[in-house]
N, C-alpha and C. Protein backbone atom coordinates (compact mmCIF):
# COMPACT_ATOMS: atom_id res chain seq x y z
N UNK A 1 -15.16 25.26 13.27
CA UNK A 1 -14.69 24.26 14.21
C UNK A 1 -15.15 22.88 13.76
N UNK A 2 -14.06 21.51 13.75
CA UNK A 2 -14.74 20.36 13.53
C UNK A 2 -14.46 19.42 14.72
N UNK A 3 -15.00 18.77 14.70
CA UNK A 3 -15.34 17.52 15.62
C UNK A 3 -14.04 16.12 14.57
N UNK A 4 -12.99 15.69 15.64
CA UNK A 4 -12.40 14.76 15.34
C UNK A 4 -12.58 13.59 15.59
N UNK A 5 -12.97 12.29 15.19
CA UNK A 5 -13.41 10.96 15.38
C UNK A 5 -11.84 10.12 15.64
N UNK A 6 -11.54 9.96 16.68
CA UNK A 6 -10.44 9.24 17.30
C UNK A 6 -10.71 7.72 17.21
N UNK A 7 -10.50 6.54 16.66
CA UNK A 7 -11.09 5.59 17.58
C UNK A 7 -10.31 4.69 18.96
N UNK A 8 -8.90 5.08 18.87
CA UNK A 8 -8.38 4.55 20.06
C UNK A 8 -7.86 5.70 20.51
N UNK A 9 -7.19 5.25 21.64
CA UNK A 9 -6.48 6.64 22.23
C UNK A 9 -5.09 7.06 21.83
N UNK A 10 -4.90 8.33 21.89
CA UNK A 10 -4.45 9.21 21.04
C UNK A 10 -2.85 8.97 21.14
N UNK A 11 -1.74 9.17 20.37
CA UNK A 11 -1.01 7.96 20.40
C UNK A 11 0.72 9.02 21.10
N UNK A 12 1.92 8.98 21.05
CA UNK A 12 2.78 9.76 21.89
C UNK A 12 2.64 10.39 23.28
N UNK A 13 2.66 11.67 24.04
CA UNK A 13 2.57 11.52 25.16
C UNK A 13 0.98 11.61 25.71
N UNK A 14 0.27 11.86 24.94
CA UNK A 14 -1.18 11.41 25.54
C UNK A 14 -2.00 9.89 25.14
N UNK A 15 -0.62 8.70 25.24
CA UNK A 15 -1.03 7.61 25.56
C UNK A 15 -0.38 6.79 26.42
N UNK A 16 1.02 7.49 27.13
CA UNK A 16 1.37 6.93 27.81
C UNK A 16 0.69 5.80 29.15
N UNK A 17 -0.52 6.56 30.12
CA UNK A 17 -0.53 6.34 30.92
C UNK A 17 -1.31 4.91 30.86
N UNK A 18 -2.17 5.29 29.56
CA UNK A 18 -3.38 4.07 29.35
C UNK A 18 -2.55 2.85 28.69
N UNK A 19 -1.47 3.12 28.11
CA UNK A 19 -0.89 2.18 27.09
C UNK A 19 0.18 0.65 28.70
N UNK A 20 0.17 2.20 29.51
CA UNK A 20 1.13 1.64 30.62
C UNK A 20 -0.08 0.52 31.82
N UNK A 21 -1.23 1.24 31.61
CA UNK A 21 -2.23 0.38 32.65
C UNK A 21 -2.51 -0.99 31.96
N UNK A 22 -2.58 -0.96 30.26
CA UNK A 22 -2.47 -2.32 29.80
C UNK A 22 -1.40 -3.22 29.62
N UNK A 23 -0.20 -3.07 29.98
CA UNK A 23 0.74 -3.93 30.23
C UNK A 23 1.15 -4.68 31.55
N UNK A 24 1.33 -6.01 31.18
CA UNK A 24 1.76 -6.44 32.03
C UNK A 24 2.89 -6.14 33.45
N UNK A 25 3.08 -6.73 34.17
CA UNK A 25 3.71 -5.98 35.55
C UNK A 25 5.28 -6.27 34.98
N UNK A 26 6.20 -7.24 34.28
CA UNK A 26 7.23 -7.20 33.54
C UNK A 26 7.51 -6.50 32.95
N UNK A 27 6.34 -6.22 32.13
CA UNK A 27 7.06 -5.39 30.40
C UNK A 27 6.71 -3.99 31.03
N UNK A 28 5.98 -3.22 32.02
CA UNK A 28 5.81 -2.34 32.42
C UNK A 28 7.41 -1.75 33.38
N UNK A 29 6.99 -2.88 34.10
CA UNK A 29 8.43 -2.53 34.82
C UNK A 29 9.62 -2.29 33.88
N UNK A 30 10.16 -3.20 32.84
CA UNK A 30 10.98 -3.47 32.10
C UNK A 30 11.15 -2.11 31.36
N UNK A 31 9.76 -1.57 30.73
CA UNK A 31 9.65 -0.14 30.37
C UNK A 31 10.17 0.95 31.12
N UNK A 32 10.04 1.29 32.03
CA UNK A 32 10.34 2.00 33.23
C UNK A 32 11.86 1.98 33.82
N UNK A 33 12.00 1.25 33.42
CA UNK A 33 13.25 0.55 34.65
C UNK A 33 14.68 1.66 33.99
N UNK A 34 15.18 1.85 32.92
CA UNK A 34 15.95 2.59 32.68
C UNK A 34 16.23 3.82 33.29
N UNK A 35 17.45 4.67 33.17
CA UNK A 35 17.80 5.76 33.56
C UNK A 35 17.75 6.35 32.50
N UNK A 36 16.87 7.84 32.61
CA UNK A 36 16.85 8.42 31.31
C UNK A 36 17.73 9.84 31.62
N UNK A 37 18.44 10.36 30.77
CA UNK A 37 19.23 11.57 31.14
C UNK A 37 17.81 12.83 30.92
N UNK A 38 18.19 14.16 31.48
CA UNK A 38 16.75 14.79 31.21
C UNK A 38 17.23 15.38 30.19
N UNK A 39 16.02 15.21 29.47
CA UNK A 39 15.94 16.61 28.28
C UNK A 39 15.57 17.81 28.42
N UNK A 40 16.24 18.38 27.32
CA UNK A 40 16.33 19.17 27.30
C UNK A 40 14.33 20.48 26.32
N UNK A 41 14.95 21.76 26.66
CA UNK A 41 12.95 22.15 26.53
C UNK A 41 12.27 21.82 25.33
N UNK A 42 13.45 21.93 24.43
CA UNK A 42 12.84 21.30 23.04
C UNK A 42 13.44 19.99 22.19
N UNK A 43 14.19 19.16 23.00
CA UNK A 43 14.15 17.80 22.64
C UNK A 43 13.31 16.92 22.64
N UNK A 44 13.30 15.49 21.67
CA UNK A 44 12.36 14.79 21.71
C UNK A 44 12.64 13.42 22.81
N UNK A 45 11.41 13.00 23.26
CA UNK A 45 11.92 11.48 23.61
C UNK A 45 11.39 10.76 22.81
N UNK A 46 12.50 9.56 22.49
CA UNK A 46 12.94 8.69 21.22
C UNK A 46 11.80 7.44 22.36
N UNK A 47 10.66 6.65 21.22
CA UNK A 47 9.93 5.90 21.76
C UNK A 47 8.80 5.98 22.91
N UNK A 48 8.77 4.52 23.24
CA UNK A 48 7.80 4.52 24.26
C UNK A 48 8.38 4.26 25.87
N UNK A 49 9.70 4.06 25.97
CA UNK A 49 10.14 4.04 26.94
C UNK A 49 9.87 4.99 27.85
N UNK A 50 10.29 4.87 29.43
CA UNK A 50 9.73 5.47 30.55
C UNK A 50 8.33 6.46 30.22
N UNK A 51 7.60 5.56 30.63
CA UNK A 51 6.64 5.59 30.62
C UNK A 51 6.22 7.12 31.56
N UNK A 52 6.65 7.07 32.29
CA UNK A 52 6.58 8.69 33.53
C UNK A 52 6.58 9.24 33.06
N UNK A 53 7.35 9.34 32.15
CA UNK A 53 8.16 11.14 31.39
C UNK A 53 6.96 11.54 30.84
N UNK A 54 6.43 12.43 31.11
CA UNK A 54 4.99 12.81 30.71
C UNK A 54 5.38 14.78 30.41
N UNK A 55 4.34 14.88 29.21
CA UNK A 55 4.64 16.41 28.98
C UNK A 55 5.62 16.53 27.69
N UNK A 56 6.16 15.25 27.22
CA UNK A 56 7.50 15.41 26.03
C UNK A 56 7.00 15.45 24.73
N UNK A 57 7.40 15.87 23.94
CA UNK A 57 6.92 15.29 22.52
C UNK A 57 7.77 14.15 22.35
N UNK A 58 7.18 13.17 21.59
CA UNK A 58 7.62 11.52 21.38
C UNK A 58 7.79 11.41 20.20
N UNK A 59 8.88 10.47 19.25
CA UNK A 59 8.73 10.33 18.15
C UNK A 59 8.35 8.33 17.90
N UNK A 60 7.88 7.91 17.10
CA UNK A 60 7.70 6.62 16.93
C UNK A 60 8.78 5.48 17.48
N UNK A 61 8.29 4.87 18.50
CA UNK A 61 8.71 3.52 19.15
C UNK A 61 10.55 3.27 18.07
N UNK A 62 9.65 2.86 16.56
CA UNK A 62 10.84 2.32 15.77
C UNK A 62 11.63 3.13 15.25
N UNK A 63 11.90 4.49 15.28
CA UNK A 63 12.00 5.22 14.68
C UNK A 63 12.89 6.26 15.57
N UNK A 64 14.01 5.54 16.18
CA UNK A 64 14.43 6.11 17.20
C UNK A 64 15.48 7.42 16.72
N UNK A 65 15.80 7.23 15.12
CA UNK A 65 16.61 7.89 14.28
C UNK A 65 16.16 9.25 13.63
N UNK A 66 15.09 8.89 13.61
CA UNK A 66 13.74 9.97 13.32
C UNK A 66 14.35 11.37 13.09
N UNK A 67 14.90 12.22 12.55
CA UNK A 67 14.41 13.88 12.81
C UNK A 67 13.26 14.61 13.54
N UNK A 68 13.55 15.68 13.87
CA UNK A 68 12.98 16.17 14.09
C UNK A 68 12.10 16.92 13.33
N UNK A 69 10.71 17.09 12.81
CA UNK A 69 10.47 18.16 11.77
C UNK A 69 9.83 19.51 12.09
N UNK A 70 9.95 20.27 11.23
CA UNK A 70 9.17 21.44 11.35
C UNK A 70 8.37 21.91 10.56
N UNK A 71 6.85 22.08 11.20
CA UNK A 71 6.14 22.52 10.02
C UNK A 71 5.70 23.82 9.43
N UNK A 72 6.74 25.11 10.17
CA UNK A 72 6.36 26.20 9.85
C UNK A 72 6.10 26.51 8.48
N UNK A 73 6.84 26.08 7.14
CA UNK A 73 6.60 26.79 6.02
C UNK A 73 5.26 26.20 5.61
N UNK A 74 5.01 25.00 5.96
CA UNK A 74 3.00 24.76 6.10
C UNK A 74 1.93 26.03 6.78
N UNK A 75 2.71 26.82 7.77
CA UNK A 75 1.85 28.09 8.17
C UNK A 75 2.25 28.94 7.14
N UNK A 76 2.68 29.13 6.18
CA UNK A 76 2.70 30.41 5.42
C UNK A 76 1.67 30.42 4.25
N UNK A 77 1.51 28.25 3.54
CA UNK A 77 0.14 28.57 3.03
C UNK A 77 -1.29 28.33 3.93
N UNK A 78 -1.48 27.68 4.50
CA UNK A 78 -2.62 27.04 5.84
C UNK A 78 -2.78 27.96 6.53
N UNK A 79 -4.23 27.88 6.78
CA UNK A 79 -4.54 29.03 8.18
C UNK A 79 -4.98 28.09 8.95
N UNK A 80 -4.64 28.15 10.35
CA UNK A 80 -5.13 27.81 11.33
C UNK A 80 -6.27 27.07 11.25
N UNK A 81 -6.67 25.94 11.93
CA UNK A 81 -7.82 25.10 11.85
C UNK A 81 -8.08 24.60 13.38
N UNK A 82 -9.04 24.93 13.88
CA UNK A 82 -9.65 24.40 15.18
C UNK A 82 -10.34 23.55 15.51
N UNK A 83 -10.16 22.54 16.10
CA UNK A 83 -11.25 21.02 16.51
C UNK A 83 -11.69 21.90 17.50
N UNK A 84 -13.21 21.57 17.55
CA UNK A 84 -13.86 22.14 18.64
C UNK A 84 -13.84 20.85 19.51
N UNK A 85 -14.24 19.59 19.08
CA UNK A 85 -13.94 18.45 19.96
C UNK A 85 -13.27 16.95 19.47
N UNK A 86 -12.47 16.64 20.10
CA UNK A 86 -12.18 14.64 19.55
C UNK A 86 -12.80 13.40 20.33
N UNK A 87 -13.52 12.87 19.84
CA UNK A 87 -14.04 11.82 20.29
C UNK A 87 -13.36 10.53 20.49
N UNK A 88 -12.98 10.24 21.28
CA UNK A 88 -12.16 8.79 21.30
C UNK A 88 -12.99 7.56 21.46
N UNK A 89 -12.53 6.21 21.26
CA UNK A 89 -13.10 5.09 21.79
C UNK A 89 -12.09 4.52 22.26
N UNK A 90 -12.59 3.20 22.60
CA UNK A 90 -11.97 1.90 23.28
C UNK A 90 -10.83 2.74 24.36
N UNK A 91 -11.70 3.36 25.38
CA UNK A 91 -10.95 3.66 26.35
C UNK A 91 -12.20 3.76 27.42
N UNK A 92 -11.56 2.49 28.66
CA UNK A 92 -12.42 1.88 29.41
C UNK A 92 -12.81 3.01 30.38
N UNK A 93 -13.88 2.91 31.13
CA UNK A 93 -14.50 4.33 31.85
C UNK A 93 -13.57 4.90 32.98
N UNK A 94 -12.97 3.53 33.24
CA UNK A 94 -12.14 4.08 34.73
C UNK A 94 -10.68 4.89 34.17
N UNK A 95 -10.95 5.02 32.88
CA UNK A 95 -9.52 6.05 32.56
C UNK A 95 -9.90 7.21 31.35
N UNK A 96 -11.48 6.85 31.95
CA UNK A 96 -11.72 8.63 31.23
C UNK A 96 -10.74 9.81 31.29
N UNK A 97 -11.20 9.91 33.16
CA UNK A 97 -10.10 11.64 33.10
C UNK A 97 -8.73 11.48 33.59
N UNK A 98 -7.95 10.01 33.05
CA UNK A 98 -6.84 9.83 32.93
C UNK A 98 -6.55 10.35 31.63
N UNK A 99 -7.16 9.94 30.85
CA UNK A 99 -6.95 10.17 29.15
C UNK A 99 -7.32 11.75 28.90
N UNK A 100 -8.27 12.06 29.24
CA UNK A 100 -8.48 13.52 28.93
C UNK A 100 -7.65 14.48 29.67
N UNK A 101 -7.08 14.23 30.80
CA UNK A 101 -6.01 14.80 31.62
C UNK A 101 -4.58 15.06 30.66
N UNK A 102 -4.48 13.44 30.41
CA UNK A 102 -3.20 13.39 28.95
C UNK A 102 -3.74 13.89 27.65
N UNK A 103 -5.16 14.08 27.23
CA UNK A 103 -4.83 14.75 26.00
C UNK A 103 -4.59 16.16 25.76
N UNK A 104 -5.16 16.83 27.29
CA UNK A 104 -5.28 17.98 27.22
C UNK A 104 -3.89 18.68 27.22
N UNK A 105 -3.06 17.72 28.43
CA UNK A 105 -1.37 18.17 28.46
C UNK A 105 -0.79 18.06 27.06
N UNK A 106 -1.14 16.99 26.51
CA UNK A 106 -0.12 16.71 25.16
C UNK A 106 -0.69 17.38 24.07
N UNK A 107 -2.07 18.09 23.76
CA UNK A 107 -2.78 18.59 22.74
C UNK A 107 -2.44 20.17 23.12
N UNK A 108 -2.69 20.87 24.32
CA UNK A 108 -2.61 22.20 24.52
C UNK A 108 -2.12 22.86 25.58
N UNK A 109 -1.91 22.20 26.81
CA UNK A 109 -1.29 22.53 28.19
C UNK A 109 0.22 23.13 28.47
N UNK A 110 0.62 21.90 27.09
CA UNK A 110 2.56 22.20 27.43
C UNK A 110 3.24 22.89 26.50
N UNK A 111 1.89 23.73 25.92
CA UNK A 111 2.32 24.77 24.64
C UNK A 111 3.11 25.94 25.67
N UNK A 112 2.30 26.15 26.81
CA UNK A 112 3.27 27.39 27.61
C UNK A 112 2.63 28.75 26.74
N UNK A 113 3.54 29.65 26.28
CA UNK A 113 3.56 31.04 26.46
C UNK A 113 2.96 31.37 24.62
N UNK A 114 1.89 31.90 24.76
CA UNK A 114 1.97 32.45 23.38
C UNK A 114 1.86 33.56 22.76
N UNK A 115 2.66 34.01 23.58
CA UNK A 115 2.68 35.74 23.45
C UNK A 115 3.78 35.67 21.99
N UNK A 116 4.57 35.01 21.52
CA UNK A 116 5.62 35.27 20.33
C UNK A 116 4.59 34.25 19.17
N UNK A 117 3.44 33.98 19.21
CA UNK A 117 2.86 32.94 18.09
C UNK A 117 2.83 34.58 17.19
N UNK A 118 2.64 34.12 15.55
CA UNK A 118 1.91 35.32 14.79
C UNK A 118 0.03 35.25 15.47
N UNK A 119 -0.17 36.84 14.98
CA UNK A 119 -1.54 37.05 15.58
C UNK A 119 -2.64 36.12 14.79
N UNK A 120 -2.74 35.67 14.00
CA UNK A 120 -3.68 34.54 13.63
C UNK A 120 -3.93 33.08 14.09
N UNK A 121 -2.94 33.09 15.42
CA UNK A 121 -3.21 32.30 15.91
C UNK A 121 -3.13 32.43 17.48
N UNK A 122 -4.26 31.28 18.17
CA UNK A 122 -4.66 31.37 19.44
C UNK A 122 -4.44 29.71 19.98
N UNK A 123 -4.41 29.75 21.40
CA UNK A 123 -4.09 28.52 22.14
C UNK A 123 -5.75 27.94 22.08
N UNK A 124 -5.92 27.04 21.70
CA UNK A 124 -7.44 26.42 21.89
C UNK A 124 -7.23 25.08 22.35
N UNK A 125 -8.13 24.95 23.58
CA UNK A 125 -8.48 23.61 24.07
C UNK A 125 -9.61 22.94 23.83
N UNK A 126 -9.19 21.85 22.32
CA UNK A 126 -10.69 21.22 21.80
C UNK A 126 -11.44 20.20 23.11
N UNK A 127 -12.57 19.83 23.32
CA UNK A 127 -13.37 18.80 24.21
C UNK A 127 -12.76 18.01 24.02
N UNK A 128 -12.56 17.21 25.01
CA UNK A 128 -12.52 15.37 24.94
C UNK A 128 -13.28 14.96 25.15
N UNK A 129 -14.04 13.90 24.17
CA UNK A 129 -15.34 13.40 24.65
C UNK A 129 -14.61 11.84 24.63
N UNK A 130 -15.71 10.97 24.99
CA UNK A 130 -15.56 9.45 24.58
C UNK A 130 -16.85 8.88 24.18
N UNK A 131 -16.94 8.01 23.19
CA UNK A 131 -17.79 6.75 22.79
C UNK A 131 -17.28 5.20 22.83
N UNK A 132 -18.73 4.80 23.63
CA UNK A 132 -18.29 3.22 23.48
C UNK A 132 -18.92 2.42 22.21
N UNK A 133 -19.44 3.09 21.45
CA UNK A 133 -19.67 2.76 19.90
C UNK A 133 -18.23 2.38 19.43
N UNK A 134 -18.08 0.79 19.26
CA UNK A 134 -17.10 0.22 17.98
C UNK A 134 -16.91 1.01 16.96
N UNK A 135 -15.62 1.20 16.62
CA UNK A 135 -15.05 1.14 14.85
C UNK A 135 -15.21 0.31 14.68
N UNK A 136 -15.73 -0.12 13.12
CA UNK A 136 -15.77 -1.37 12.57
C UNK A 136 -14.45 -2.38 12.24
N UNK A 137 -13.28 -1.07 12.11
CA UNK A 137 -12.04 -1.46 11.29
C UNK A 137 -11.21 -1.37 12.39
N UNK A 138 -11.76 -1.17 13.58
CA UNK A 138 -10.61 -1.07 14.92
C UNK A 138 -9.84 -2.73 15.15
N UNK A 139 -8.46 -2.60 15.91
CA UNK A 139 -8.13 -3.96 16.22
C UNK A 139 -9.02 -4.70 17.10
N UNK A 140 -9.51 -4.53 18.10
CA UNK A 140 -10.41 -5.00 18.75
C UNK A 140 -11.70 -5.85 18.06
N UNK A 141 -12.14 -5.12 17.48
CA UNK A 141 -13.47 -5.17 16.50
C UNK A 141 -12.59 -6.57 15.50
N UNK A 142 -11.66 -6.62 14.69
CA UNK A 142 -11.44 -7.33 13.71
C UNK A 142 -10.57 -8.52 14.52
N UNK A 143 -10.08 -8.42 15.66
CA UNK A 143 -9.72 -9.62 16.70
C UNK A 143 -10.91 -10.51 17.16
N UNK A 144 -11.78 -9.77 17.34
CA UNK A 144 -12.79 -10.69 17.77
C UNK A 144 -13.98 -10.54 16.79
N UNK A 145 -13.69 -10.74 16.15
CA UNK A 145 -14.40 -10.97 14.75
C UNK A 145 -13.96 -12.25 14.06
N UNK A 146 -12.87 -12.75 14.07
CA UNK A 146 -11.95 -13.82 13.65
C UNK A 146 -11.62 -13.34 11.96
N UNK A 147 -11.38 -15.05 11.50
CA UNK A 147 -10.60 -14.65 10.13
C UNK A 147 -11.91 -14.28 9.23
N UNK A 148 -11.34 -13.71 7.88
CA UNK A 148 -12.14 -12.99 7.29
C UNK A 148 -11.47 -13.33 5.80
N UNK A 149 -12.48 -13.96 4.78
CA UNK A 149 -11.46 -13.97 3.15
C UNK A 149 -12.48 -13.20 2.75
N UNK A 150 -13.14 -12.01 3.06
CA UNK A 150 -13.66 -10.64 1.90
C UNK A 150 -13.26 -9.65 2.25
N UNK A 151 -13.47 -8.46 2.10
CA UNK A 151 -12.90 -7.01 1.97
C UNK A 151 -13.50 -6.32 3.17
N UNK A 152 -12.44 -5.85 3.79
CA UNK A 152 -12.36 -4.72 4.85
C UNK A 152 -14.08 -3.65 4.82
N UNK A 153 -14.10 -3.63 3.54
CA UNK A 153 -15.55 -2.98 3.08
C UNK A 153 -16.38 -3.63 3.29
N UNK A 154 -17.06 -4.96 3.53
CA UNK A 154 -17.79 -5.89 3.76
C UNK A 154 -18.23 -5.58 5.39
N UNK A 155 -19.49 -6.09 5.70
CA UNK A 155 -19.62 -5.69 7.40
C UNK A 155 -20.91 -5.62 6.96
């Protein structure tokens, strides 16, 4: 089992809710405001729009053209690998078990039934932890740091 070092929060449908508490009351609304047709059990939703739709798999904001992929012929050489926990940062206290609520749905909750997986594999729900220990290389960290003419490696 390994321990995953996150430093922001985790990005498709287990960032909706936090991504939605930092926007403004316009661009939030503006987000929202569409009519979305429902999808279907194994379609994707294209972006970050409606923000509600919670439980979907998401593909990138720009990338609305995207395929879909599949990574089964990766299970025929790979065995299974388990995070026992992911550590996130820069996620403020009052949306701890907002975030861990969403990672747990979007990491292992809305897998559903796994009675048809092959037997080498099992449903596992890694920890969510959080740290308020900075990345050095996070946006935050290098925003308020100002400008910089040496190397990312420097610090």
């Amino acid at each position: 089992m390994f321990t995953l070092p996150a430093f922001a929060s985790q990005g498709g449908d287990a960032s909706m809710r936090i991504l939605a508490s930092g926007q403004d009351q316009e661009m939030a609304a503006l987000k929202d405001s569409s009519v979305f047709v429902p999808l279907s059990e194994n379609e994707a939703s294209r972006g970050r729009d409606n923000y509600a739709r919670l439980g979907v798999l998401r593909t990138k904001p720009g990338r609305a053209d995207s395929p879909p992929t599949m990574c089964t012929l990766a299970t025929r050489f790979v065995s299974p690998l388990y995070l026992s926990s992911i550590v996130i940062g820069e996620v403020p206290f009052d949306m701890h078990g907002i975030v861990r609520e969403d990672c747990d749905r979007a990491l292992w909750k809305r897998l559903g039934s796994t009675d048809d997986w092959p037997p080498e594999y099992r449903l596992h729900a890694p920890l969510i932890k959080f740290t308020s220990k900075p990345f050095i290389h996070s946006r935050t960290v290098i925003e308020t740091a100002g400008p910089s003419n040496g190397s990312c490696n420097e610090g």
